[in-house]
C-alpha atoms as a PDB file:
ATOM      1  CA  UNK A   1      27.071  -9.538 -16.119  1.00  0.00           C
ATOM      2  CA  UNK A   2      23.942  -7.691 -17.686  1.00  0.00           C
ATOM      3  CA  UNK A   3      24.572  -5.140 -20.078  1.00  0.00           C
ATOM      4  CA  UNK A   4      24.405  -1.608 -18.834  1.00  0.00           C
ATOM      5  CA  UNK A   5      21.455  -0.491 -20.519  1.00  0.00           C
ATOM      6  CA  UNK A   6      19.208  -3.297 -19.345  1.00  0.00           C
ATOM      7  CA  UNK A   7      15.839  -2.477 -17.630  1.00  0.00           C
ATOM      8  CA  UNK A   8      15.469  -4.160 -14.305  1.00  0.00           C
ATOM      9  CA  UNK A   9      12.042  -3.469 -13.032  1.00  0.00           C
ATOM     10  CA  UNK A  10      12.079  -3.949  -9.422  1.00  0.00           C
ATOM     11  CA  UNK A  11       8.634  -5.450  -7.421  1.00  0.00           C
ATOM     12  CA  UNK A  12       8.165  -4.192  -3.837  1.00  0.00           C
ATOM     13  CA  UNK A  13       6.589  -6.062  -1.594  1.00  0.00           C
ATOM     14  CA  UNK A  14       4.931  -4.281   1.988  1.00  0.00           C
ATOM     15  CA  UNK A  15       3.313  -6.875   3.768  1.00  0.00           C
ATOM     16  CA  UNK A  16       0.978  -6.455   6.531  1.00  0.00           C
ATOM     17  CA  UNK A  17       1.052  -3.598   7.892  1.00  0.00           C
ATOM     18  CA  UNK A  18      -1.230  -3.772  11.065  1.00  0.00           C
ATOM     19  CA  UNK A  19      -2.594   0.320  11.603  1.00  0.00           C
ATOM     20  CA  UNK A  20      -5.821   0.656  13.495  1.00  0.00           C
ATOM     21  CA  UNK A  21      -8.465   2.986  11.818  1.00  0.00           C
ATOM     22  CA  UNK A  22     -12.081   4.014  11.944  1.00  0.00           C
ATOM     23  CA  UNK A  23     -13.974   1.816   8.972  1.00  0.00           C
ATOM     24  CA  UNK A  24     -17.458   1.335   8.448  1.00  0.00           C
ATOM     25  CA  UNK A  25     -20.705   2.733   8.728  1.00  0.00           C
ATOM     26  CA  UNK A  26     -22.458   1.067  11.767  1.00  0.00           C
ATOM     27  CA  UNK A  27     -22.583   2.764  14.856  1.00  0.00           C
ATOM     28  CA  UNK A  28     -20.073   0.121  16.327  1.00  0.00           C
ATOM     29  CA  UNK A  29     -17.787   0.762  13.802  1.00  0.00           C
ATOM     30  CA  UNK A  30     -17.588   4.956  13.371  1.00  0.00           C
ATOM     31  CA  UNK A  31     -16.941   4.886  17.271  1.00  0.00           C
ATOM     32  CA  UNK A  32     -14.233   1.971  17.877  1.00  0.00           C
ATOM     33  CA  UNK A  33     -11.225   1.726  15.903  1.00  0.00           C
ATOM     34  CA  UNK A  34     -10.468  -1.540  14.239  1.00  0.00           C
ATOM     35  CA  UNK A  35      -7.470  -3.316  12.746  1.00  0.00           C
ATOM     36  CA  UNK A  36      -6.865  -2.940   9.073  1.00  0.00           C
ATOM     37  CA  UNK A  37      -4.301  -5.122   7.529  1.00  0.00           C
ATOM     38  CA  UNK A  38      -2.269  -3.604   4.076  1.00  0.00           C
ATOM     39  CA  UNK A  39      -0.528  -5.297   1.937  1.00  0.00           C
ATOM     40  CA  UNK A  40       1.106  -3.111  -1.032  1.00  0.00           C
ATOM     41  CA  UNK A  41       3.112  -4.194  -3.982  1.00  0.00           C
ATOM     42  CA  UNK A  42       4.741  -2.151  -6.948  1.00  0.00           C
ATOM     43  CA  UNK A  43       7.222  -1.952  -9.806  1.00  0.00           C
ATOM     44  CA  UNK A  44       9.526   0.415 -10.920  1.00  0.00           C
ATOM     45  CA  UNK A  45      12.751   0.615 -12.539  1.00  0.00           C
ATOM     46  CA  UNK A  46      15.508   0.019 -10.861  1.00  0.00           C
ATOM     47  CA  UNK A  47      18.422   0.042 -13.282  1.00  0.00           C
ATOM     48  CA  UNK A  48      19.637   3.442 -11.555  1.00  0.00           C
ATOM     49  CA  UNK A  49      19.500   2.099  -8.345  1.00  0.00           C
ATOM     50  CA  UNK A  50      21.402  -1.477  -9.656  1.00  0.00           C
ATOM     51  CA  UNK A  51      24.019   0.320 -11.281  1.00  0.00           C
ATOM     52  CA  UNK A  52      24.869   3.544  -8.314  1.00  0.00           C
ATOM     53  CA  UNK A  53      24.247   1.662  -5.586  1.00  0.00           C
ATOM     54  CA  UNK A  54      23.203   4.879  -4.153  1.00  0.00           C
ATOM     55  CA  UNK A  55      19.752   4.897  -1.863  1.00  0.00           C
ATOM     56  CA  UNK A  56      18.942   8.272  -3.849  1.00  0.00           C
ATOM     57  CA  UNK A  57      18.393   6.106  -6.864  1.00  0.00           C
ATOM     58  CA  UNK A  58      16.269   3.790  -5.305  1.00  0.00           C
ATOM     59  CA  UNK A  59      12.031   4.135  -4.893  1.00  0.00           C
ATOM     60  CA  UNK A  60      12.178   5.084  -1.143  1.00  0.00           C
ATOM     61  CA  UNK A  61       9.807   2.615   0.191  1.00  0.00           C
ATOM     62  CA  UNK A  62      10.135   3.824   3.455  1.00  0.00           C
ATOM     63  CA  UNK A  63       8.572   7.095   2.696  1.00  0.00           C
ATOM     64  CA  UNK A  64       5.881   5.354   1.035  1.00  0.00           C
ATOM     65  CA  UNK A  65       5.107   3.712   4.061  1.00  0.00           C
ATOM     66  CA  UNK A  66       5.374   6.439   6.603  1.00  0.00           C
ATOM     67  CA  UNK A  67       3.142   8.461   4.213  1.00  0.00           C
ATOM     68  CA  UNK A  68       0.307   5.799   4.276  1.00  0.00           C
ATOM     69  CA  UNK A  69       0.652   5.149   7.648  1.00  0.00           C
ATOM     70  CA  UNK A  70       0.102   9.053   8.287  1.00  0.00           C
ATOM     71  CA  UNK A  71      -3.637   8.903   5.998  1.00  0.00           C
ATOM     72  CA  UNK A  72      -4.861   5.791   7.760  1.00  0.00           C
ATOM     73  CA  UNK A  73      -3.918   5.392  11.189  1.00  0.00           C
ATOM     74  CA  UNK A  74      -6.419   6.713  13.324  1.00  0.00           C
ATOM     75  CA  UNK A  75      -8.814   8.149  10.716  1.00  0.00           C
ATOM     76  CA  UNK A  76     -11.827   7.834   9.752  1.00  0.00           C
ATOM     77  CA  UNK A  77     -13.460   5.964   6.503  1.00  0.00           C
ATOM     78  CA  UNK A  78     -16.943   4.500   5.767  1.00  0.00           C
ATOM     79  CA  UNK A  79     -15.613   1.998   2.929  1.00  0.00           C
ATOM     80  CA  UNK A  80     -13.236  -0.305   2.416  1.00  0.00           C
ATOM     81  CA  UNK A  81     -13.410   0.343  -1.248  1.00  0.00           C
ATOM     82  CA  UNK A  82     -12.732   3.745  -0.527  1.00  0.00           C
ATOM     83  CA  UNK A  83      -9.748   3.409   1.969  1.00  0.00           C
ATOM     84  CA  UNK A  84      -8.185   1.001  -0.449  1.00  0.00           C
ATOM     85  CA  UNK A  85      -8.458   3.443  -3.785  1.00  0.00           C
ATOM     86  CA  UNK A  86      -6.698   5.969  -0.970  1.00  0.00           C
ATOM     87  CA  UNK A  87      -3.453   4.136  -0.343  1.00  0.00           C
ATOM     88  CA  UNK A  88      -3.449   3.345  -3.589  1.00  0.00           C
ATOM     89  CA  UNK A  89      -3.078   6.874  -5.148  1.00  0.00           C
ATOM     90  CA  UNK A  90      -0.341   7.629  -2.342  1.00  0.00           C
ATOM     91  CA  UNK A  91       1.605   5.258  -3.997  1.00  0.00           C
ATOM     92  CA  UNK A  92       0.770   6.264  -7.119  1.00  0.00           C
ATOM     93  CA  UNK A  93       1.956   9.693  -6.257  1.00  0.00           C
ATOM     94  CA  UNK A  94       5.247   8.314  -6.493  1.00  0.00           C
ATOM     95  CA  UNK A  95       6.066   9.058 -10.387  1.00  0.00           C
ATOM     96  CA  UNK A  96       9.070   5.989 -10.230  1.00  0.00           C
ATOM     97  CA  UNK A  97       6.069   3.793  -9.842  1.00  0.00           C
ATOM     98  CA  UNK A  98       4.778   1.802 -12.917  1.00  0.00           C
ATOM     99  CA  UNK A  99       2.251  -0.438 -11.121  1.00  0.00           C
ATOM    100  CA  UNK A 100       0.828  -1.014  -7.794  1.00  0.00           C
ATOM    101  CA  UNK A 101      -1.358  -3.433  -6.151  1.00  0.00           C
ATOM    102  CA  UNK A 102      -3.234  -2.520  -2.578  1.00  0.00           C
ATOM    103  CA  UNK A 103      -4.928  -5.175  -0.417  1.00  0.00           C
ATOM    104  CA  UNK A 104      -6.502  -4.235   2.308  1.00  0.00           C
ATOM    105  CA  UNK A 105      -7.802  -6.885   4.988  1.00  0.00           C
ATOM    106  CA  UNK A 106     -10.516  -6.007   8.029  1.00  0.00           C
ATOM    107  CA  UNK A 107      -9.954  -8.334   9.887  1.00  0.00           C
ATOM    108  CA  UNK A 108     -13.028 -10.214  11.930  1.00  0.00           C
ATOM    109  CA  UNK A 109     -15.809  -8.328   9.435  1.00  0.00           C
ATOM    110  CA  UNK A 110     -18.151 -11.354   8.897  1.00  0.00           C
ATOM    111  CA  UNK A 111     -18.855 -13.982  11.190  1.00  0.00           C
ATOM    112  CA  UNK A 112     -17.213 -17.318  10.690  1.00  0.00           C
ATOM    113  CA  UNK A 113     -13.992 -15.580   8.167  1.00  0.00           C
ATOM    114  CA  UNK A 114     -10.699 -14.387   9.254  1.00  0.00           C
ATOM    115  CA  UNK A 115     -11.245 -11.430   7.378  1.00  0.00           C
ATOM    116  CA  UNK A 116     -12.767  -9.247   4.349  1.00  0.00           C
ATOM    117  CA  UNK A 117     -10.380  -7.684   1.866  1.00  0.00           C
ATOM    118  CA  UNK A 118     -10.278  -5.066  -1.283  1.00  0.00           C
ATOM    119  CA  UNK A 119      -7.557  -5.114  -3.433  1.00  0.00           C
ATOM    120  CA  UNK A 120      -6.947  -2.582  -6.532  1.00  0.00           C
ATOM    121  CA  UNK A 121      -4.264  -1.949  -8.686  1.00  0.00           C
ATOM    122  CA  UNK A 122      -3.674   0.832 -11.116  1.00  0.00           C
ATOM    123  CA  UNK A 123      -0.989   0.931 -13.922  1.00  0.00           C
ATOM    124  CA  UNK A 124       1.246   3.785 -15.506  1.00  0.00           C
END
């Protein structure tokens, strides 16, 4: 068994998440929503969480996701770049968090590829 005072930094993966927004800046694209795909992953400590076994000790993931499903879906953004440095600092919001990653796929954005992604990350 792991001592007590050990650090167990916790990754959390959210994988695809399939909202529909408005992205781009051709006429086609500011008047038809389009699929985005997100993909979000971040640390924290979870040595509270380990050791109460208690959900209030725990990074609520849940609420992470309702919150960037709440920006996004059905809103508007000219760049990809943009949306993606959004959900980004929603999770970053979350003080627990020590490092997240955002991808963000638009799906169908070039001819002949399955899709175009951003990713950033940002560190605490």
């Amino acid at each position: 068994m792991n001592d007590a005072h050990d650090i167990h930094e916790a990754t959390v993966r959210i994988k695809d998440l399939l909202l529909r927004a408005y992205i781009g800046i051709k006429d086609e694209e500011i008047n038809n929503q389009q699929d985005v795909v997100i993909n979000i992953r971040l640390t924290y400590d979870a040595t509270e969480a380990i050791n109460q076994n208690e959900i209030s000790a725990a990074l609520n993931y849940r609420t992470i996701t309702k919150q960037v499903i709440a920006h996004v879906d059905g809103n508007r953004f000219a760049l990809l770049e943009r949306l993606t440095h959004e959900v980004l600092t929603i999770v970053m919001e979350h003080k627990a968090v020590t490092w997240a990653w955002v991808e963000i796929d638009k799906p169908h954005a070039l001819r002949y590829s399955d899709s175009v992604s951003i990713s950033l990350e940002a560190r605490r």
